[in-house]
C-alpha atoms as a PDB file:
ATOM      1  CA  UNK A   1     -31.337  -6.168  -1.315  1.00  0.00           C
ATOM      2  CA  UNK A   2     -29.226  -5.448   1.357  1.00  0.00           C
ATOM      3  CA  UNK A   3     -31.415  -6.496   3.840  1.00  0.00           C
ATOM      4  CA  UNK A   4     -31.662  -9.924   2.116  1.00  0.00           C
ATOM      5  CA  UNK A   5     -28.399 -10.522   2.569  1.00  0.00           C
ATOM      6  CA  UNK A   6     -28.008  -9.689   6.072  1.00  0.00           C
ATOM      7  CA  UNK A   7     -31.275 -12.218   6.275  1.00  0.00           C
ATOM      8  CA  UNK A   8     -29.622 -14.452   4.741  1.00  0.00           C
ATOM      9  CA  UNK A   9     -26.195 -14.313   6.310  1.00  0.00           C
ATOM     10  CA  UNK A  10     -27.746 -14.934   9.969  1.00  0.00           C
ATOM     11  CA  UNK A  11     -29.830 -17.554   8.457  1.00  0.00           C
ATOM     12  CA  UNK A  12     -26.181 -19.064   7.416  1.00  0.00           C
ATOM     13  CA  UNK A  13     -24.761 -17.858  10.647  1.00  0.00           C
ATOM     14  CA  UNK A  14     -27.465 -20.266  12.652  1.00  0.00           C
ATOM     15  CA  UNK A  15     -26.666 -23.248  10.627  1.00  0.00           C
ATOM     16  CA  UNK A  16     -22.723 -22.948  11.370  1.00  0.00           C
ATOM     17  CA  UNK A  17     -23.743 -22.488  14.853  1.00  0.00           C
ATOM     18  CA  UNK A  18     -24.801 -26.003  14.450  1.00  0.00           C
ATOM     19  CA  UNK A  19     -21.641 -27.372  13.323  1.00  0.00           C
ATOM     20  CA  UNK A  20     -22.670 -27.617  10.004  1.00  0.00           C
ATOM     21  CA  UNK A  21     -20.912 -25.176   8.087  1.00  0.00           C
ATOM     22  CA  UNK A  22     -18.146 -23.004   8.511  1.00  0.00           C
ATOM     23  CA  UNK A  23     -18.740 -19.289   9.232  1.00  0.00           C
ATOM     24  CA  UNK A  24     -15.943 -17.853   7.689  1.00  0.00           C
ATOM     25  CA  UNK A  25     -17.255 -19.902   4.370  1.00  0.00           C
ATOM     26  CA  UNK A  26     -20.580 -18.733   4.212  1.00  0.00           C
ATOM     27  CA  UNK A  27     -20.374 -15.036   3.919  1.00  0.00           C
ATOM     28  CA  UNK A  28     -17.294 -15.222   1.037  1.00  0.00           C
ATOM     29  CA  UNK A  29     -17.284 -14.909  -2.166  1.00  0.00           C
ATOM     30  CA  UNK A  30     -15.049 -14.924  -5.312  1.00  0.00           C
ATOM     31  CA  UNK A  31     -14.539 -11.969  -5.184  1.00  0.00           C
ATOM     32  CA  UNK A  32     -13.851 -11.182  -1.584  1.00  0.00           C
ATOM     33  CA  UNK A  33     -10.957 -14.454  -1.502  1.00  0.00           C
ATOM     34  CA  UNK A  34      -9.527 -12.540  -4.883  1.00  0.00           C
ATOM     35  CA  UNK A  35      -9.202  -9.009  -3.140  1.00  0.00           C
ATOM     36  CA  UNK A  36      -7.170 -11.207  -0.156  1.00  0.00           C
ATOM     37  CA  UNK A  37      -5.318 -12.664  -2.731  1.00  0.00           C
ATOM     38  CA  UNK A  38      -3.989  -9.057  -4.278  1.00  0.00           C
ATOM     39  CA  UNK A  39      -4.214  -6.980  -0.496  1.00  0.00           C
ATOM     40  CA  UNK A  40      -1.824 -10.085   0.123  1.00  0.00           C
ATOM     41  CA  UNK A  41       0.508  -9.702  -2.993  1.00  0.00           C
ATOM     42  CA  UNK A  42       0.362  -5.740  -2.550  1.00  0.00           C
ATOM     43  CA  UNK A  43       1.726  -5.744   0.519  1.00  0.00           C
ATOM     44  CA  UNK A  44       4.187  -8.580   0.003  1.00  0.00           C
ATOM     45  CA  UNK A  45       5.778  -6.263  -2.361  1.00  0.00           C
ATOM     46  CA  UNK A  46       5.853  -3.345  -0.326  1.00  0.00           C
ATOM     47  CA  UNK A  47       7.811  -5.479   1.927  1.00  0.00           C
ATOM     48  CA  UNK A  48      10.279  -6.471  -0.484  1.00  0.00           C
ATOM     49  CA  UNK A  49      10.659  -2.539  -1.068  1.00  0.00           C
ATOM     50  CA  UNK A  50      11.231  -1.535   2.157  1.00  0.00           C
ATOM     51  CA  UNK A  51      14.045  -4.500   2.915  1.00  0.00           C
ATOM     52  CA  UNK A  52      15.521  -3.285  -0.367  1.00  0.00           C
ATOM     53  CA  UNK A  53      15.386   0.101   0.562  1.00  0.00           C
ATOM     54  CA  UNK A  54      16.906  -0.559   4.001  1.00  0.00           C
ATOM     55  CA  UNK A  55      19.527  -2.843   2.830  1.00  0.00           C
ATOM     56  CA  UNK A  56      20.983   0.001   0.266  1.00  0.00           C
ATOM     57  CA  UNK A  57      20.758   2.704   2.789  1.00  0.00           C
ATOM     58  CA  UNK A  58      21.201   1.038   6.334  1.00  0.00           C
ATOM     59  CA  UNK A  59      21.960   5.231   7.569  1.00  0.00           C
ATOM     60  CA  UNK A  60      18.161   5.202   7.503  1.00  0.00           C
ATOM     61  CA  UNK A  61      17.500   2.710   9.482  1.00  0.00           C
ATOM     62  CA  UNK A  62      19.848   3.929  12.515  1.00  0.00           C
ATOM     63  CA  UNK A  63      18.910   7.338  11.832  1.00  0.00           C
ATOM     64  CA  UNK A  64      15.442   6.084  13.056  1.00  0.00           C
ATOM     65  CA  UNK A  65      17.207   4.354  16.450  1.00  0.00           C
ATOM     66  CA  UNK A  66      17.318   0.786  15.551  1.00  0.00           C
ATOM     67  CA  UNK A  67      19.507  -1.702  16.553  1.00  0.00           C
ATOM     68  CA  UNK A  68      19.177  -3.293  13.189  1.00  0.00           C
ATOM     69  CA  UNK A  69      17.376  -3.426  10.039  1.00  0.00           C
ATOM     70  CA  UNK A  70      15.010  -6.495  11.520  1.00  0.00           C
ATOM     71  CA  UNK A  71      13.597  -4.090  14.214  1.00  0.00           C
ATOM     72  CA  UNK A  72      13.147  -1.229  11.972  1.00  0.00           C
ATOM     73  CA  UNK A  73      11.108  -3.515   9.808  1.00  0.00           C
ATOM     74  CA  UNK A  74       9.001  -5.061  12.241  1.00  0.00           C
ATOM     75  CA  UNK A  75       8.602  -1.365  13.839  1.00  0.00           C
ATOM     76  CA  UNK A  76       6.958  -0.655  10.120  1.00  0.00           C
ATOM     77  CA  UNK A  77       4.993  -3.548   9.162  1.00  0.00           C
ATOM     78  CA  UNK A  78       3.789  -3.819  12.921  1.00  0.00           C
ATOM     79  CA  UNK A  79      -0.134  -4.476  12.346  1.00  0.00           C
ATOM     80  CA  UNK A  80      -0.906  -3.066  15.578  1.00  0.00           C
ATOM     81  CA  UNK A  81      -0.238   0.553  14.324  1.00  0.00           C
ATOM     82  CA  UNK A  82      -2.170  -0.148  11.201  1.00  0.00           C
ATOM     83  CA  UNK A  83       0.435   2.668   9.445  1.00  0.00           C
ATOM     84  CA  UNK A  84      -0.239   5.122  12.136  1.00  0.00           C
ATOM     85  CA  UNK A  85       3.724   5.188  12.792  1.00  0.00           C
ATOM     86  CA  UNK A  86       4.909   7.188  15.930  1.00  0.00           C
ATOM     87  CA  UNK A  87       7.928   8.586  14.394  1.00  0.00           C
ATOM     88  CA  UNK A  88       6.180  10.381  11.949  1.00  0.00           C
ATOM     89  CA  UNK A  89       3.761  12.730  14.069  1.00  0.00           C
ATOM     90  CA  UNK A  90       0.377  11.688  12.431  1.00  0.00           C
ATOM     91  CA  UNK A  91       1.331  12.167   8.861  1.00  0.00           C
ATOM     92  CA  UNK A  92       0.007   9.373   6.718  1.00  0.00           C
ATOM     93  CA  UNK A  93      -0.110   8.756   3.076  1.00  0.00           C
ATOM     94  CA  UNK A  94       1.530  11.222   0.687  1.00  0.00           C
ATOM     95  CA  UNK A  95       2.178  13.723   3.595  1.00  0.00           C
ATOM     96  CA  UNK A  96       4.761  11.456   4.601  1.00  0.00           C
ATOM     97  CA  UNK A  97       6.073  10.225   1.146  1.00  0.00           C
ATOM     98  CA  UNK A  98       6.338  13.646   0.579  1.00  0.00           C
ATOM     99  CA  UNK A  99       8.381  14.535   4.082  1.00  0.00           C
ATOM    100  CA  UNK A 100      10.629  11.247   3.588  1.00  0.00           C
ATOM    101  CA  UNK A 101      12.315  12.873   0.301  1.00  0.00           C
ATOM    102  CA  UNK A 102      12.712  16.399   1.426  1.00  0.00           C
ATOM    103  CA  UNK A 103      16.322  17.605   1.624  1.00  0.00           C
ATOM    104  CA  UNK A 104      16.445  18.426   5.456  1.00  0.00           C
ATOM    105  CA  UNK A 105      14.332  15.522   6.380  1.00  0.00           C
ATOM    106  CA  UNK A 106      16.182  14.008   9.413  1.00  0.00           C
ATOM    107  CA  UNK A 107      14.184  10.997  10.513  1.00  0.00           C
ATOM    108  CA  UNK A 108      14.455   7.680   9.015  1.00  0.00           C
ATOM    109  CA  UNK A 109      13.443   8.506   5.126  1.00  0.00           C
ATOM    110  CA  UNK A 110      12.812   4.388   4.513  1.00  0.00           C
ATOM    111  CA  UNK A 111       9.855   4.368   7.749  1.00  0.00           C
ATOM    112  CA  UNK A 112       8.371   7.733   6.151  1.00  0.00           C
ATOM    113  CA  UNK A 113       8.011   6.658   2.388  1.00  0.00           C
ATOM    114  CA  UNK A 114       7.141   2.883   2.489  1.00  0.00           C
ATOM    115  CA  UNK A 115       5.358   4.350   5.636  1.00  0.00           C
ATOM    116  CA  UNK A 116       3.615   6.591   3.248  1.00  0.00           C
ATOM    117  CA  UNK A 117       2.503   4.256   0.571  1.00  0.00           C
ATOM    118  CA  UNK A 118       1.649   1.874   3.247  1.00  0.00           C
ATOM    119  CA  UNK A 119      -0.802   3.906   4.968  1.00  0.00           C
ATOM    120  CA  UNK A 120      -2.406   4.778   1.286  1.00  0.00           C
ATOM    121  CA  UNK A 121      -2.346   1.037   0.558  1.00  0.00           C
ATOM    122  CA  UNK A 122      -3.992   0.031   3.577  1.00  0.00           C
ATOM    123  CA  UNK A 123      -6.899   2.991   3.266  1.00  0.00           C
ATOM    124  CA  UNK A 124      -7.570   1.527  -0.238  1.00  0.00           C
ATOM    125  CA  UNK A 125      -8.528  -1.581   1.168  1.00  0.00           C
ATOM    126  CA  UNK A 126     -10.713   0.047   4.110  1.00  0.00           C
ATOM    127  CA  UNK A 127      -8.059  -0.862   6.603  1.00  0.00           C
ATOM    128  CA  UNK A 128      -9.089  -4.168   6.521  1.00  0.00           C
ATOM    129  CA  UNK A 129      -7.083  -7.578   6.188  1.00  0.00           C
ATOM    130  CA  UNK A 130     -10.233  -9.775   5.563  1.00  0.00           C
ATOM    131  CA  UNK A 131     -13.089  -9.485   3.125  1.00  0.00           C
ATOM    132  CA  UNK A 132     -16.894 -11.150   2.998  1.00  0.00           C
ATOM    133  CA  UNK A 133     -19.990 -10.607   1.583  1.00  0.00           C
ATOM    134  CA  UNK A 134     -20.650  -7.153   2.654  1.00  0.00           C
ATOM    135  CA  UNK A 135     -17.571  -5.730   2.642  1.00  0.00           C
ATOM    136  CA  UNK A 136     -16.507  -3.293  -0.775  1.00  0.00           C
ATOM    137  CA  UNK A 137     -13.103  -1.929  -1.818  1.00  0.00           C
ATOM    138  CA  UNK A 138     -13.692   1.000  -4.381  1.00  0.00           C
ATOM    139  CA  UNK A 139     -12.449   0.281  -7.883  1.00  0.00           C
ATOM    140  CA  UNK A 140     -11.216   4.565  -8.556  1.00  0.00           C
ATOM    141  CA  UNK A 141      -9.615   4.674  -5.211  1.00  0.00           C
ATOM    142  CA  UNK A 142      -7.495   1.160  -6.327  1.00  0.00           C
ATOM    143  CA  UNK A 143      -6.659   3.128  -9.399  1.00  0.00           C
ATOM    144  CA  UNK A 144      -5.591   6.140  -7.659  1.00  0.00           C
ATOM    145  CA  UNK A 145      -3.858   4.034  -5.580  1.00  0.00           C
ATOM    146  CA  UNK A 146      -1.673   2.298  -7.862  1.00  0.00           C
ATOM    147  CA  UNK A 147      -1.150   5.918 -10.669  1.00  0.00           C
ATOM    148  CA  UNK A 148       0.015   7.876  -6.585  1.00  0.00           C
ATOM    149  CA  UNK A 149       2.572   5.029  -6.689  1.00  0.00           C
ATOM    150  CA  UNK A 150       3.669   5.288  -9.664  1.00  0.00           C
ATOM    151  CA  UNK A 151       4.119   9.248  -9.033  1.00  0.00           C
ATOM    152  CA  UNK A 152       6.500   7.752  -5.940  1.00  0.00           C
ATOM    153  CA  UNK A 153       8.514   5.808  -7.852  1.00  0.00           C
ATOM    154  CA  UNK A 154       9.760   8.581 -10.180  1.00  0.00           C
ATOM    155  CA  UNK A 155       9.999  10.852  -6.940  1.00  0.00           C
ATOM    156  CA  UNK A 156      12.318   8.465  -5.214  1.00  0.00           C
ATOM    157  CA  UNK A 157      14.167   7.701  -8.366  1.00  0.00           C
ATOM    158  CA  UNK A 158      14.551  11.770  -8.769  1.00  0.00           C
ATOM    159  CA  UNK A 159      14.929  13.063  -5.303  1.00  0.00           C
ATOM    160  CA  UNK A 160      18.186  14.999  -4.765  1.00  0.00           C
ATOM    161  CA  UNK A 161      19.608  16.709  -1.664  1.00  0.00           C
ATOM    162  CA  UNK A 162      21.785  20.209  -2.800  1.00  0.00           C
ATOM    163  CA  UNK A 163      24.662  18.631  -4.056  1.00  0.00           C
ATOM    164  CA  UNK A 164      22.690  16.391  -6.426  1.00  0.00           C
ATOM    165  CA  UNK A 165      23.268  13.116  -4.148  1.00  0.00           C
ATOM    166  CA  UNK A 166      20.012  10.934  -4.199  1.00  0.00           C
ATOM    167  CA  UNK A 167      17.884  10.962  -0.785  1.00  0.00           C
ATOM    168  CA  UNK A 168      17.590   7.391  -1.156  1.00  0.00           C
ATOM    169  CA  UNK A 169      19.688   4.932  -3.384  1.00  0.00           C
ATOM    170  CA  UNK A 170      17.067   2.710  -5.165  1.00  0.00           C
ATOM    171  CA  UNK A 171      17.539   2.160  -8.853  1.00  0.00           C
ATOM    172  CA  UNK A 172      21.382   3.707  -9.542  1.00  0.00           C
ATOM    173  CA  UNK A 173      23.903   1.633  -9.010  1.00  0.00           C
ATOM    174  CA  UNK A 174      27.913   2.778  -9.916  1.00  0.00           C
ATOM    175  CA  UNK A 175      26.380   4.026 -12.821  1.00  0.00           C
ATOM    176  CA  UNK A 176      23.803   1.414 -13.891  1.00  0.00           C
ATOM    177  CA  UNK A 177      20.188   0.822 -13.466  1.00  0.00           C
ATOM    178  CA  UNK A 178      19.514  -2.069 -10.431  1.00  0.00           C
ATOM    179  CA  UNK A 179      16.100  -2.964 -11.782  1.00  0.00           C
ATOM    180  CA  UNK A 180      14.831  -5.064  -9.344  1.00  0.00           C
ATOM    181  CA  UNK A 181      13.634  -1.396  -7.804  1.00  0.00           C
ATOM    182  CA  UNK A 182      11.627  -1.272 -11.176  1.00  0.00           C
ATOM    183  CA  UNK A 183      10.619  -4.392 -10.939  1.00  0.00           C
ATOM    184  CA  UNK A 184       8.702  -4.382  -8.244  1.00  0.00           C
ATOM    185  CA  UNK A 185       6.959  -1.284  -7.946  1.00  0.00           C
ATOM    186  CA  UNK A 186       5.770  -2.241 -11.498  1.00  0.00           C
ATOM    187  CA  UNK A 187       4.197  -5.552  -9.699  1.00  0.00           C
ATOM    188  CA  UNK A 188       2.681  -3.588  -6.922  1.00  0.00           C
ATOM    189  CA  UNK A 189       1.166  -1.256  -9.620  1.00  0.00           C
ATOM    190  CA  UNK A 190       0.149  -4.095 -11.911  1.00  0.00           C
ATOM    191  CA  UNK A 191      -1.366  -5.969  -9.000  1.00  0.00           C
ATOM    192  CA  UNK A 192      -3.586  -2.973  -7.878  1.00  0.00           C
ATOM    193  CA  UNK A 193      -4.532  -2.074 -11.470  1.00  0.00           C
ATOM    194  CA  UNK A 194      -5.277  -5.475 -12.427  1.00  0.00           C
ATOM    195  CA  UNK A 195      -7.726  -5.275  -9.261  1.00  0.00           C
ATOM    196  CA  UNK A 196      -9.027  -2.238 -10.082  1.00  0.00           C
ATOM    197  CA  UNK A 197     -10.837  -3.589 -13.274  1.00  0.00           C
ATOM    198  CA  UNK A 198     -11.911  -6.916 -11.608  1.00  0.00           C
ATOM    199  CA  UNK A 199     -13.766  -5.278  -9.108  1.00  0.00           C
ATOM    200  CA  UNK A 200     -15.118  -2.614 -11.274  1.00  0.00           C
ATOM    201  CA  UNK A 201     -16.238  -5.536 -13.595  1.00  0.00           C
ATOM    202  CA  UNK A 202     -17.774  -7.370 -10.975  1.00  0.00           C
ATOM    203  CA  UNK A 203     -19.753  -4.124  -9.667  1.00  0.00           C
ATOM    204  CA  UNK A 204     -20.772  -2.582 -13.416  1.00  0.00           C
ATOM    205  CA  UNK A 205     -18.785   0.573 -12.292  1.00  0.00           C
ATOM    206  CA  UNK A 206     -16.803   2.538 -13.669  1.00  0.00           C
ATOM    207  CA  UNK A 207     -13.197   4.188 -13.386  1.00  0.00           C
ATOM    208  CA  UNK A 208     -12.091   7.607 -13.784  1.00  0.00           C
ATOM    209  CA  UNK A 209      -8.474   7.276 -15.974  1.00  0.00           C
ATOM    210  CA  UNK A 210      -6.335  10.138 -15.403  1.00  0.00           C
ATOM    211  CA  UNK A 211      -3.859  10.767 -18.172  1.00  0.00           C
ATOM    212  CA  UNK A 212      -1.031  13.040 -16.339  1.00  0.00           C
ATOM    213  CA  UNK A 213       3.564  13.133 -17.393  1.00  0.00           C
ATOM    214  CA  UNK A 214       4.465  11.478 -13.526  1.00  0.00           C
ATOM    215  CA  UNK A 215       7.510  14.820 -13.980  1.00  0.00           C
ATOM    216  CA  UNK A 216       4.559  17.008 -13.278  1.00  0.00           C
ATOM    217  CA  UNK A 217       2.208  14.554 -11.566  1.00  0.00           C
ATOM    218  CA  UNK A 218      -0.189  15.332  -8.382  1.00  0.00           C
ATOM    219  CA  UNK A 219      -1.078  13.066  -6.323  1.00  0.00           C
ATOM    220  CA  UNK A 220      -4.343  11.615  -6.868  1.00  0.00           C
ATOM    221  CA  UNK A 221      -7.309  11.046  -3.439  1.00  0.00           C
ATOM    222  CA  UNK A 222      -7.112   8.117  -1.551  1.00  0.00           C
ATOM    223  CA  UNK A 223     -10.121   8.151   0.770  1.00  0.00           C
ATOM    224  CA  UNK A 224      -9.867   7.048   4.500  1.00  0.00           C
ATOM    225  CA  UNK A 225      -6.283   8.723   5.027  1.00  0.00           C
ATOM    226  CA  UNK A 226      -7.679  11.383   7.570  1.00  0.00           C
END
């Protein structure tokens, strides 16, 4: 089957190299333009996070030798690192979630945890920005994906340095809950969930739930993080 469709996407290829079709048409499919669609809306959030994040604790961002909040952002969504961020040593995924909110952490704790989930986020879509016929994204490692970032939420919500002062200020505000945190993690969940089951659908597979309290919660495998 497989080799059909590489038969079939040259065959394609040669017409386009005709001028009659477009070769970044041919070789898409629902599917593929839908997983854009969400890898775009994922990450959209995670952007939103990170300004948010920066904007309540600007210490982080100057703790991480910034001029200003603009460089430390484009220093973290900077494509040609692909998440592989210098200031934090190699660690990826939920090693560096997990170093951003530890007490003596010194580095820039913003750049290690949205640096964390945006390593995870980008191995769950193969480290890739564009999708055709070929291509896959697995439907469990979507779902681990989005139950790992729920488990970060409640971490950063949670995380306390020895005299019970948050790491990060995210969802407390003089007392009251700013939900907007809330808000949009539960997007960025939603989105990769609602994924999850569109691509399983599409593939007859199947998806391992995990049923876990996110108090006690371990992180779950993302492959393509090492």
């Amino acid at each position: 089957m497989r080799a059909m469709l590489l038969s079939l996407i040259l065959l394609l290829g040669a017409c386009a190299q005709d001028g009659r079709l477009a070769p970044g048409q041919l070789v898409k499919t629902d599917i593929d333009r839908v997983v854009e669609a969400h890898r775009r809306e994922a990450f959209a959030s995670l952007k939103l996070l990170a300004e948010k994040l920066y904007r309540r604790n600007p210490a982080e961002w100057r703790k991480g030798g910034q001029p200003s909040m603009e460089t430390a952002m484009a220093q973290l969504f900077d494509p040609q690192q692909a998440w592989r961020l210098p200031p934090l040593a190699g660690k990826r995924g939920v090693d560096a979630i997990v170093v951003g909110l530890t007490a003596d952490y010194r580095g820039d704790r913003v750049m290690a945890f949205v640096g964390g989930m945006g390593g995870m986020l980008h191995a769950a879509f193969n480290e890739k920005t564009e999708f055709f016929l070929l291509d896959d994204v697995d439907p469990q490692t979507l779902y681990n994906c989005a139950r790992n970032f729920e488990i970060a939420a409640w971490k950063l919500a949670n995380a306390r340095d020895a005299a019970g002062n948050p790491l990060l200020l995210s969802n407390e505000m003089h007392g009251q809950h700013n939900l907007s945190f809330e808000r949009e993690f539960g997007k960025l969940i939603g989105n990769l969930d609602l994924l999850s089951r569109l691509v399983a659908d599409k593939a007859n597979r199947s998806v391992v739930k995990v049923i876990q309290s996110v108090a006690t919660a371990v992180f779950l495998p993302v492959p393509g993080l090492k």
